[in-house]
Protein backbone atom coordinates (compact mmCIF):
# COMPACT_ATOMS: atom_id res chain seq x y z
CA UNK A 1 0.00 0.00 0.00
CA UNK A 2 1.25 3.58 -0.98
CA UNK A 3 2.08 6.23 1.45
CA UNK A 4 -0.89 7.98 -0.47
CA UNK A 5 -3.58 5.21 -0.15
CA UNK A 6 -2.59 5.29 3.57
CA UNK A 7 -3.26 8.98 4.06
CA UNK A 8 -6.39 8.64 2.47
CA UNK A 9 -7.66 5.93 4.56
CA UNK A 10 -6.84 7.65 7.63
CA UNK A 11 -8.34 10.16 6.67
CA UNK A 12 -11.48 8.39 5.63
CA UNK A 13 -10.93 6.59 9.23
CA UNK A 14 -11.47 9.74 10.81
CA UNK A 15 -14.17 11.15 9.07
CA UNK A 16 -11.97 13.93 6.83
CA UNK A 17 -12.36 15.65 4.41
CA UNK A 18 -9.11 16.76 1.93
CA UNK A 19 -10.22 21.04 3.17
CA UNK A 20 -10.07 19.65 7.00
CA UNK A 21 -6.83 17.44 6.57
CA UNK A 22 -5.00 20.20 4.95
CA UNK A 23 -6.12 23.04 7.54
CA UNK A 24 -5.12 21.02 9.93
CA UNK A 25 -1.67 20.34 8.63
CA UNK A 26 -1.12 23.91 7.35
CA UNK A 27 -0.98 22.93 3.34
CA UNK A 28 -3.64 23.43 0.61
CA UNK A 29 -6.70 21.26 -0.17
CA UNK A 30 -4.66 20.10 -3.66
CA UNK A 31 -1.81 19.12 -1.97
CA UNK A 32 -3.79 16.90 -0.24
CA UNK A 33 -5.35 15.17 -3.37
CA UNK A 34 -1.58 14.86 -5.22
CA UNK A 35 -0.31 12.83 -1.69
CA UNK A 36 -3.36 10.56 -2.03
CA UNK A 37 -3.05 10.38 -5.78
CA UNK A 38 0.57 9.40 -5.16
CA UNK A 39 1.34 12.27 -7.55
CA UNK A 40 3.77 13.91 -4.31
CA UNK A 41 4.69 12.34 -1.74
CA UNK A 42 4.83 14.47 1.22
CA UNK A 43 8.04 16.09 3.20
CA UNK A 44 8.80 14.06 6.44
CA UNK A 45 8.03 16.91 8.64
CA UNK A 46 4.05 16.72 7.47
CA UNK A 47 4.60 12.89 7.80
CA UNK A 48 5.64 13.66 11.74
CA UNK A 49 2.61 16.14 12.02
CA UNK A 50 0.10 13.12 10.61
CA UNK A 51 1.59 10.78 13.29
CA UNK A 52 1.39 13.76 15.80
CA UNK A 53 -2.26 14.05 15.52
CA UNK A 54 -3.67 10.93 15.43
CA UNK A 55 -1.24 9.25 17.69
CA UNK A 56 0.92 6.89 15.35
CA UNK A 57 4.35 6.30 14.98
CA UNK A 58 6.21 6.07 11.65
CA UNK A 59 6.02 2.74 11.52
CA UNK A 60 2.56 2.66 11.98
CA UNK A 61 2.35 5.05 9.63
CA UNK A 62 4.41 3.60 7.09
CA UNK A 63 2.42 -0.20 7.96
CA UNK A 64 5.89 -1.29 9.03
CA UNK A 65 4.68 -3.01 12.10
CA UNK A 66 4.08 -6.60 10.99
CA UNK A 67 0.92 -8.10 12.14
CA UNK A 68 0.77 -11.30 13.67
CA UNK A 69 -1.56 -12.78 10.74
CA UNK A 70 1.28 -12.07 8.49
CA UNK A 71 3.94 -13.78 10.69
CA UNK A 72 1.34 -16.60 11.36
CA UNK A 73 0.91 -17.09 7.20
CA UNK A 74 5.18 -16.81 6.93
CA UNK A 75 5.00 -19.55 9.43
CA UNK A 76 3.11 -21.88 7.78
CA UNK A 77 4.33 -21.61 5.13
CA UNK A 78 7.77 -22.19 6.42
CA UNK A 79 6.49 -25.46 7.99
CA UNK A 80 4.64 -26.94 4.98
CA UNK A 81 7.95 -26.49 3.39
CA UNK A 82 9.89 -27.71 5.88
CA UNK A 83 7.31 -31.02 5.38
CA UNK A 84 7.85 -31.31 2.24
CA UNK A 85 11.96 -31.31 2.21
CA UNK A 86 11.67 -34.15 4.89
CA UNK A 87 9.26 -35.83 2.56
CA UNK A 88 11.66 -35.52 -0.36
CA UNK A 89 14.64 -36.63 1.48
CA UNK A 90 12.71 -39.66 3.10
CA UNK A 91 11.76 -40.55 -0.58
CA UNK A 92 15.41 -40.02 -1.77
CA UNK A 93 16.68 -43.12 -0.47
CA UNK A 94 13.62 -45.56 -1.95
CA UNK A 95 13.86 -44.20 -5.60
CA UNK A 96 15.85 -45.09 -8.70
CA UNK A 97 18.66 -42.75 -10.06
CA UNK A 98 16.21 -40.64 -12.12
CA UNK A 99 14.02 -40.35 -10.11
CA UNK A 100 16.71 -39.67 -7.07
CA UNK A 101 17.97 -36.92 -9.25
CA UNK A 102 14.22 -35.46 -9.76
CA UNK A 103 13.72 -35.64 -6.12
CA UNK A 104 17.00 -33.53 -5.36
CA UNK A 105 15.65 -31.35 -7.41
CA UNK A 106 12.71 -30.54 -5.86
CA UNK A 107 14.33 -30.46 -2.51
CA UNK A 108 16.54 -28.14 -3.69
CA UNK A 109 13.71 -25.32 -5.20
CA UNK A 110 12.39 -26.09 -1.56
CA UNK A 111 15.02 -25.20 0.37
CA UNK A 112 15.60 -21.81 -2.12
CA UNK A 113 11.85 -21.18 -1.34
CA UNK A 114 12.15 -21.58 2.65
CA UNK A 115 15.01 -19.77 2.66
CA UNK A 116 13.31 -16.32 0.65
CA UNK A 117 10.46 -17.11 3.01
CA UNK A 118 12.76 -17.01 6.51
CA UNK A 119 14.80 -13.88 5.09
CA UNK A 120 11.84 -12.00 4.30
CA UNK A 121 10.40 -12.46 8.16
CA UNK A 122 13.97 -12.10 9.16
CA UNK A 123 14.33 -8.71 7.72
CA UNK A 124 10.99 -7.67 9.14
CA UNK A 125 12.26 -8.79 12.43
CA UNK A 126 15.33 -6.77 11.92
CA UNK A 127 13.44 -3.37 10.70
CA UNK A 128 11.04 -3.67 13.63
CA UNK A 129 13.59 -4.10 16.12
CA UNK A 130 15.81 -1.66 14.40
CA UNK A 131 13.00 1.18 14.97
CA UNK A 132 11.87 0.18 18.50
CA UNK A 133 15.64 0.57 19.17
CA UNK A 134 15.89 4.36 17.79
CA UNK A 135 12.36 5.38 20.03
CA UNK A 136 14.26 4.46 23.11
């Protein structure tokens, strides 16, 4: 989601319109409307004023706090994988050479899969933590 389709919910969420967002913040009416049609994006010090006055933080702003839904998803998806390497090397040793080689295959796509999967949470981990450390 765009830093523009977020300022426009929020300010559907609290009953706005683009005249009251932009007295409020101290810009014009069409300012407004190019943030929200991602045409500008706006300076960080109207960014700071948003999260001023409706109590958010950047990250919340921004929708880098990661919800638990989305770690619960990454996690199950982690585990079906996870299933289906030990299922592929439980196989490995039953087949015949081509199909051996097939199977290594597979387990290898897998394990490139799991791995994108566990860097992506990783990095959100790492971002989260990284601004949580900076408020302090």
């Amino acid at each position: 989601m765009t830093i523009g389709k977020i300022i426009k919910q929020l300010r559907s969420v609290h009953s706005l319109s683009q005249e009251d967002l932009a007295e409020q913040l101290g810009v014009s009416r069409q300012t407004i409307s190019n943030w929200e049609n991602d045409r500008t994006v706006p300076a960080l010090d109207y960014m700071k004023k948003l999260c001023e006055e409706y109590q958010l933080s950047l990250d919340q702003l921004f929708r880098l706090e990661t919800n638990e839904v989305g770690k619960t998803k990454l996690s199950k998806r982690l585990l079906f994988y996870l299933s289906v390497l030990f299922a592929f090397l439980f196989l490995l040793p039953f087949s015949e050479s081509s199909l051996s080689s097939l199977i290594f295959i597979f387990t290898a796509i897998v394990i490139v899969f799991a791995s994108w999967d566990l860097a992506r949470l990783l990095f959100k981990e790492v971002v989260l933590w990284h601004s949580r450390r900076k408020k302090l």
